[in-house]
C-alpha atoms as a PDB file:
ATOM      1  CA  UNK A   1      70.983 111.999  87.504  1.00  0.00           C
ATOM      2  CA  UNK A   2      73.737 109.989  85.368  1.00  0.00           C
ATOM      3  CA  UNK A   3      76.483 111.249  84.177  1.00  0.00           C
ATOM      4  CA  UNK A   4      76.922 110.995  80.607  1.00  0.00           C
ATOM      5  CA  UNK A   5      80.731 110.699  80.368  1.00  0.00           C
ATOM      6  CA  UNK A   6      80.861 108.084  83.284  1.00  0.00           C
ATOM      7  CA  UNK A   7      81.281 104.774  82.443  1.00  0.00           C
ATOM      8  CA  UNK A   8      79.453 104.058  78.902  1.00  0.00           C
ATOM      9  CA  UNK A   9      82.213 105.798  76.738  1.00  0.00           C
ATOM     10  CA  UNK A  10      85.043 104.784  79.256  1.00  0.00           C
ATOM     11  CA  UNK A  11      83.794 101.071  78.037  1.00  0.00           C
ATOM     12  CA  UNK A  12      83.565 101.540  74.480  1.00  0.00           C
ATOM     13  CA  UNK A  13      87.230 103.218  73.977  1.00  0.00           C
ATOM     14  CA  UNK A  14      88.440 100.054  76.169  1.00  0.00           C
ATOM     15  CA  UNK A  15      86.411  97.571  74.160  1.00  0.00           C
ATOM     16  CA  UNK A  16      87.519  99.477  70.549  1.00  0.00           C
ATOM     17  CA  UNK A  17      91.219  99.088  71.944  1.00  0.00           C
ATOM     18  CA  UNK A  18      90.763  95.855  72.908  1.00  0.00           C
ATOM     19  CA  UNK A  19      89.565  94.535  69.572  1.00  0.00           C
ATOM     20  CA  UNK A  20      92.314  96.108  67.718  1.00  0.00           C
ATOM     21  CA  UNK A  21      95.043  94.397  69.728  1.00  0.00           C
ATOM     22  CA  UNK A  22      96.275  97.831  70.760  1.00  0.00           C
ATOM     23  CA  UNK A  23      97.127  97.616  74.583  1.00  0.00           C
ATOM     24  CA  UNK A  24      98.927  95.044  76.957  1.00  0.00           C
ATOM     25  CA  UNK A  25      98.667  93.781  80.083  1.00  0.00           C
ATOM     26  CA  UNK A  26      99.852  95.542  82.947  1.00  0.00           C
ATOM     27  CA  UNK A  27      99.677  96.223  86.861  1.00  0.00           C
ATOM     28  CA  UNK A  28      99.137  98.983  88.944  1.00  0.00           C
ATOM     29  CA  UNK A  29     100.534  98.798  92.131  1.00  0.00           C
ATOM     30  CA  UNK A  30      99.100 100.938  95.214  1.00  0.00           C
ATOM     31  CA  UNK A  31     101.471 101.324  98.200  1.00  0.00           C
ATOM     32  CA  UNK A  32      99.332 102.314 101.616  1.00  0.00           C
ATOM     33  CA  UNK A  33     101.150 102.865 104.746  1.00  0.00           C
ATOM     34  CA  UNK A  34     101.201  99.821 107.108  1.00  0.00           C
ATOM     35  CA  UNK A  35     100.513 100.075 110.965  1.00  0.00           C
ATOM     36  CA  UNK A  36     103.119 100.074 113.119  1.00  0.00           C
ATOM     37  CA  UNK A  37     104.233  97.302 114.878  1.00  0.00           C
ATOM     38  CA  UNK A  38     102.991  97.251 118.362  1.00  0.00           C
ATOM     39  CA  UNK A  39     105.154  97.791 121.891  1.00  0.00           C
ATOM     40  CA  UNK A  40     108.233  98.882 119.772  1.00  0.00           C
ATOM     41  CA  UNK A  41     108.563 102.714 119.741  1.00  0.00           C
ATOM     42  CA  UNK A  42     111.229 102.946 117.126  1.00  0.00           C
ATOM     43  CA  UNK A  43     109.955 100.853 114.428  1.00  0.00           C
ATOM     44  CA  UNK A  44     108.850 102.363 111.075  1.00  0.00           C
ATOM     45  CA  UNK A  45     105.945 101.004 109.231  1.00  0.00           C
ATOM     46  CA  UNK A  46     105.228  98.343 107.142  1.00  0.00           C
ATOM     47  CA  UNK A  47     103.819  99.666 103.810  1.00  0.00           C
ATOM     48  CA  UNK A  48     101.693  97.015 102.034  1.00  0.00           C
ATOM     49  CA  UNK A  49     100.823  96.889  98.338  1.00  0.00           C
ATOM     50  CA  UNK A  50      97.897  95.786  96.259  1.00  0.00           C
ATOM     51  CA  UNK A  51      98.313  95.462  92.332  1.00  0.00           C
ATOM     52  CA  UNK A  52      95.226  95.687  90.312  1.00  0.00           C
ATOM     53  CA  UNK A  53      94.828  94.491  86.811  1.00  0.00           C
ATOM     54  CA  UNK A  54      95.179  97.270  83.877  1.00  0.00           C
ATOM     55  CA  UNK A  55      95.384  97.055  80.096  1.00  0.00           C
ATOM     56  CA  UNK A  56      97.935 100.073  78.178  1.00  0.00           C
ATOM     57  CA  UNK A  57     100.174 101.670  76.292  1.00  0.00           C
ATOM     58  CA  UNK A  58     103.372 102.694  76.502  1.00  0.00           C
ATOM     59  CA  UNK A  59     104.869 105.528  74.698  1.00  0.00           C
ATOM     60  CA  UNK A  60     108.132 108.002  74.553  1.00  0.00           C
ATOM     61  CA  UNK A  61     108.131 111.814  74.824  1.00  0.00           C
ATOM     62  CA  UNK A  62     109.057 113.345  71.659  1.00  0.00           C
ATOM     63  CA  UNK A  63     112.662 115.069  71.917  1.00  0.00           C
ATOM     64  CA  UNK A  64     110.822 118.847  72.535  1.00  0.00           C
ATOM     65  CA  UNK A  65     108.831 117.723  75.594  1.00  0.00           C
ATOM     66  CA  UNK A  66     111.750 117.013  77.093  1.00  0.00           C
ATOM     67  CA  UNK A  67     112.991 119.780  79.100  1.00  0.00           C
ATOM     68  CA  UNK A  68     115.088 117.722  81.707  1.00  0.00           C
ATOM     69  CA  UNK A  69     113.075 119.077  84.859  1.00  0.00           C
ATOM     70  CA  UNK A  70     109.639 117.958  84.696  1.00  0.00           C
ATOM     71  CA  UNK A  71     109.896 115.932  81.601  1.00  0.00           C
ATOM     72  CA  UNK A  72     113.867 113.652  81.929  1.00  0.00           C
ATOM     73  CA  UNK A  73     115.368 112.018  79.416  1.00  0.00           C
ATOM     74  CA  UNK A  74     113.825 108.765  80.274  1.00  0.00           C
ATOM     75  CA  UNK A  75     110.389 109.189  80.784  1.00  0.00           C
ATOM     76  CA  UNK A  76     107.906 107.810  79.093  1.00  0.00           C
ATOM     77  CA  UNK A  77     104.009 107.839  79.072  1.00  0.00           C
ATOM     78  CA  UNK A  78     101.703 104.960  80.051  1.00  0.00           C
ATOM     79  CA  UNK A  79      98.448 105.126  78.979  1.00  0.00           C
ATOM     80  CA  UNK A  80      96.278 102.978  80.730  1.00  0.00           C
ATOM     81  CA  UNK A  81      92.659 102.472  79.774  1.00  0.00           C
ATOM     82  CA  UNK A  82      90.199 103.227  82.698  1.00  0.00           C
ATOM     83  CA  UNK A  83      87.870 100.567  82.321  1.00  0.00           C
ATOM     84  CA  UNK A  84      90.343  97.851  82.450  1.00  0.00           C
ATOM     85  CA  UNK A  85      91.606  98.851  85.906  1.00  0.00           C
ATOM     86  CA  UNK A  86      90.164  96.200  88.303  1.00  0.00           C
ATOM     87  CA  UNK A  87      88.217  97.751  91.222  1.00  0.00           C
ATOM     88  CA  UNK A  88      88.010 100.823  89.349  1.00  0.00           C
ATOM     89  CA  UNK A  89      91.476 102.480  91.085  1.00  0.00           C
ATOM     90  CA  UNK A  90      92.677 105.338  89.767  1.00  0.00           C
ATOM     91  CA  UNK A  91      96.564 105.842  89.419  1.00  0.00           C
ATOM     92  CA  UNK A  92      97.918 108.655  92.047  1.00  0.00           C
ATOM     93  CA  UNK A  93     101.492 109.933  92.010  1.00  0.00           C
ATOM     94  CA  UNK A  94     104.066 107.326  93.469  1.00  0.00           C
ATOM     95  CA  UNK A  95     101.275 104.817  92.636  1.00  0.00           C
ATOM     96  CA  UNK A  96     104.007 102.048  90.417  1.00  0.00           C
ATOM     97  CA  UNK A  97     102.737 100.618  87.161  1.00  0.00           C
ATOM     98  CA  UNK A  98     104.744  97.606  85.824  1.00  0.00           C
ATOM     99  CA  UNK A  99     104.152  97.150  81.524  1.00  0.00           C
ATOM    100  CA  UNK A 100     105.889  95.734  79.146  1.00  0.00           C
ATOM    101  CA  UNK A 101     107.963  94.240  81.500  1.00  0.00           C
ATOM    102  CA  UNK A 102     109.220  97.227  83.223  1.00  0.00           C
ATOM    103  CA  UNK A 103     108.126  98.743  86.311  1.00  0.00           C
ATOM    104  CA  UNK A 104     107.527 102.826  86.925  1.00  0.00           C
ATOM    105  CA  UNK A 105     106.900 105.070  89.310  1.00  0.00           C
ATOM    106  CA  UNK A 106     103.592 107.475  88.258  1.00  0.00           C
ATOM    107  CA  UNK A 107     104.974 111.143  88.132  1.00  0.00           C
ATOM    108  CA  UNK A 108     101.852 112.879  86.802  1.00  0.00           C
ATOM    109  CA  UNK A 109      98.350 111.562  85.709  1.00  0.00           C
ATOM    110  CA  UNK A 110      95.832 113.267  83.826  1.00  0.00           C
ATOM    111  CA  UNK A 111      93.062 111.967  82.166  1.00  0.00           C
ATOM    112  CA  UNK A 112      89.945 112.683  79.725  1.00  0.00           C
ATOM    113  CA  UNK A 113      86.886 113.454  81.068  1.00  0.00           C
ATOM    114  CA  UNK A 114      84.989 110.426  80.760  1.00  0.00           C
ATOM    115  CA  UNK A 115      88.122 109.150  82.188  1.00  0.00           C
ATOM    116  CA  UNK A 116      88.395 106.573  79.652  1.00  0.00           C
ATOM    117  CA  UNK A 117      92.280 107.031  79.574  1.00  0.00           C
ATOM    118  CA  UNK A 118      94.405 108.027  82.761  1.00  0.00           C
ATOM    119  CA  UNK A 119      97.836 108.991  81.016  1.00  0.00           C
ATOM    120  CA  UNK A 120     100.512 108.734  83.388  1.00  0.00           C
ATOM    121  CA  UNK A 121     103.962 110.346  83.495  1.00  0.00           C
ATOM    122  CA  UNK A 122     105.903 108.083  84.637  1.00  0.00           C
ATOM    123  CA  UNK A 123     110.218 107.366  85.767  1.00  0.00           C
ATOM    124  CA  UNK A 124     112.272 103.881  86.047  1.00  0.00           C
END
Protein backbone atom coordinates (compact mmCIF):
# COMPACT_ATOMS: atom_id res chain seq x y z
CA UNK A 1 0.00 0.00 0.00
CA UNK A 2 1.69 3.59 -0.67
CA UNK A 3 2.43 5.78 1.62
CA UNK A 4 0.91 9.03 1.25
CA UNK A 5 3.62 11.26 2.77
CA UNK A 6 6.46 9.39 0.84
CA UNK A 7 7.78 10.93 -1.95
CA UNK A 8 4.88 13.06 -3.79
CA UNK A 9 4.88 15.98 -1.17
CA UNK A 10 8.71 15.54 -0.47
CA UNK A 11 8.82 16.61 -4.43
CA UNK A 12 6.51 19.36 -4.48
CA UNK A 13 8.09 21.37 -1.33
CA UNK A 14 11.56 20.77 -3.31
CA UNK A 15 10.13 21.85 -6.64
CA UNK A 16 8.10 25.08 -4.81
CA UNK A 17 11.66 25.92 -3.25
CA UNK A 18 13.30 25.49 -6.20
CA UNK A 19 11.23 27.89 -8.26
CA UNK A 20 11.47 30.57 -5.76
CA UNK A 21 15.26 30.64 -5.77
CA UNK A 22 15.17 29.77 -2.08
CA UNK A 23 17.95 27.07 -1.48
CA UNK A 24 21.67 26.52 -2.64
CA UNK A 25 23.75 24.01 -3.56
CA UNK A 26 25.36 21.92 -1.18
CA UNK A 27 27.07 18.44 -0.27
CA UNK A 28 26.59 15.90 2.09
CA UNK A 29 29.40 14.01 2.91
CA UNK A 30 29.10 10.29 4.41
CA UNK A 31 32.24 8.97 6.16
CA UNK A 32 32.14 4.83 6.36
CA UNK A 33 34.89 3.06 8.01
CA UNK A 34 37.57 1.69 5.61
CA UNK A 35 39.07 -1.93 5.88
CA UNK A 36 42.09 -2.36 7.33
CA UNK A 37 45.08 -2.73 5.61
CA UNK A 38 46.12 -6.27 5.32
CA UNK A 39 49.33 -8.18 7.17
CA UNK A 40 49.88 -5.02 9.37
CA UNK A 41 48.39 -5.54 12.88
CA UNK A 42 48.75 -2.01 14.08
CA UNK A 43 47.31 -0.04 11.38
CA UNK A 44 44.03 1.90 11.85
CA UNK A 45 41.57 2.17 9.10
CA UNK A 46 41.11 4.04 6.22
CA UNK A 47 37.70 5.83 6.38
CA UNK A 48 36.41 6.70 2.88
CA UNK A 49 33.83 9.35 1.99
CA UNK A 50 31.12 9.76 -0.57
CA UNK A 51 29.42 13.31 -1.04
CA UNK A 52 26.03 13.34 -2.51
CA UNK A 53 24.37 16.28 -4.09
CA UNK A 54 21.78 18.38 -1.78
CA UNK A 55 19.96 21.68 -2.25
CA UNK A 56 19.38 24.04 1.41
CA UNK A 57 19.23 26.48 3.68
CA UNK A 58 21.16 27.78 6.11
CA UNK A 59 19.98 29.53 9.12
CA UNK A 60 21.11 30.88 12.82
CA UNK A 61 19.56 29.94 16.18
CA UNK A 62 17.81 32.77 17.64
CA UNK A 63 19.74 34.11 20.89
CA UNK A 64 17.09 31.93 23.38
CA UNK A 65 17.84 28.56 21.76
CA UNK A 66 21.05 28.96 22.67
CA UNK A 67 21.79 27.42 25.88
CA UNK A 68 25.61 26.72 25.33
CA UNK A 69 25.29 22.79 25.87
CA UNK A 70 23.26 21.35 23.25
CA UNK A 71 22.67 24.44 21.29
CA UNK A 72 26.68 26.67 21.21
CA UNK A 73 27.11 29.85 20.24
CA UNK A 74 27.93 28.94 16.75
CA UNK A 75 25.58 26.64 15.54
CA UNK A 76 23.51 27.02 12.99
CA UNK A 77 20.72 25.00 11.17
CA UNK A 78 20.90 23.53 7.66
CA UNK A 79 17.93 22.69 6.15
CA UNK A 80 18.30 20.51 3.42
CA UNK A 81 15.44 19.51 1.17
CA UNK A 82 14.94 15.65 0.95
CA UNK A 83 14.27 15.25 -2.52
CA UNK A 84 17.31 16.94 -3.71
CA UNK A 85 19.64 14.54 -1.89
CA UNK A 86 21.11 12.29 -4.66
CA UNK A 87 20.62 8.55 -3.93
CA UNK A 88 18.08 9.43 -1.53
CA UNK A 89 20.75 9.48 1.73
CA UNK A 90 19.61 10.66 4.67
CA UNK A 91 21.96 12.88 6.92
CA UNK A 92 23.09 10.87 10.29
CA UNK A 93 25.04 12.52 13.09
CA UNK A 94 28.83 13.14 12.18
CA UNK A 95 27.51 12.85 8.58
CA UNK A 96 29.48 16.64 7.23
CA UNK A 97 27.44 18.96 5.05
CA UNK A 98 29.48 21.68 3.23
CA UNK A 99 26.93 25.04 2.13
CA UNK A 100 27.50 28.19 1.48
CA UNK A 101 30.92 27.59 1.39
CA UNK A 102 31.42 26.25 4.77
CA UNK A 103 31.64 22.82 5.88
CA UNK A 104 29.73 21.23 9.23
CA UNK A 105 29.58 18.50 11.13
CA UNK A 106 25.59 17.20 11.57
CA UNK A 107 24.86 17.34 15.42
CA UNK A 108 21.15 16.50 15.33
CA UNK A 109 18.65 15.83 12.41
CA UNK A 110 15.08 15.77 12.52
CA UNK A 111 12.79 15.95 9.90
CA UNK A 112 8.93 16.23 8.81
CA UNK A 113 7.14 13.37 8.17
CA UNK A 114 6.98 13.21 4.59
CA UNK A 115 10.55 13.89 5.10
CA UNK A 116 10.51 16.63 2.72
CA UNK A 117 13.02 18.63 4.96
CA UNK A 118 15.82 16.89 7.15
CA UNK A 119 16.88 19.95 9.45
CA UNK A 120 20.19 19.42 10.72
CA UNK A 121 21.98 20.82 13.78
CA UNK A 122 24.99 21.31 12.83
CA UNK A 123 28.99 22.75 14.36
CA UNK A 124 32.15 24.24 12.31
Amino acid sequence: MPKPLEGGIAKIVAKALKSAKMTKAATLTKLSVGTRMPGVVTAGTNPTSIDYKARGIVTDYRADQVDGTLIQKNDRQVRLVGATIAGGQVPVPSDKVTIEGATYTVIYVSRDPAAAMYVCQVRA
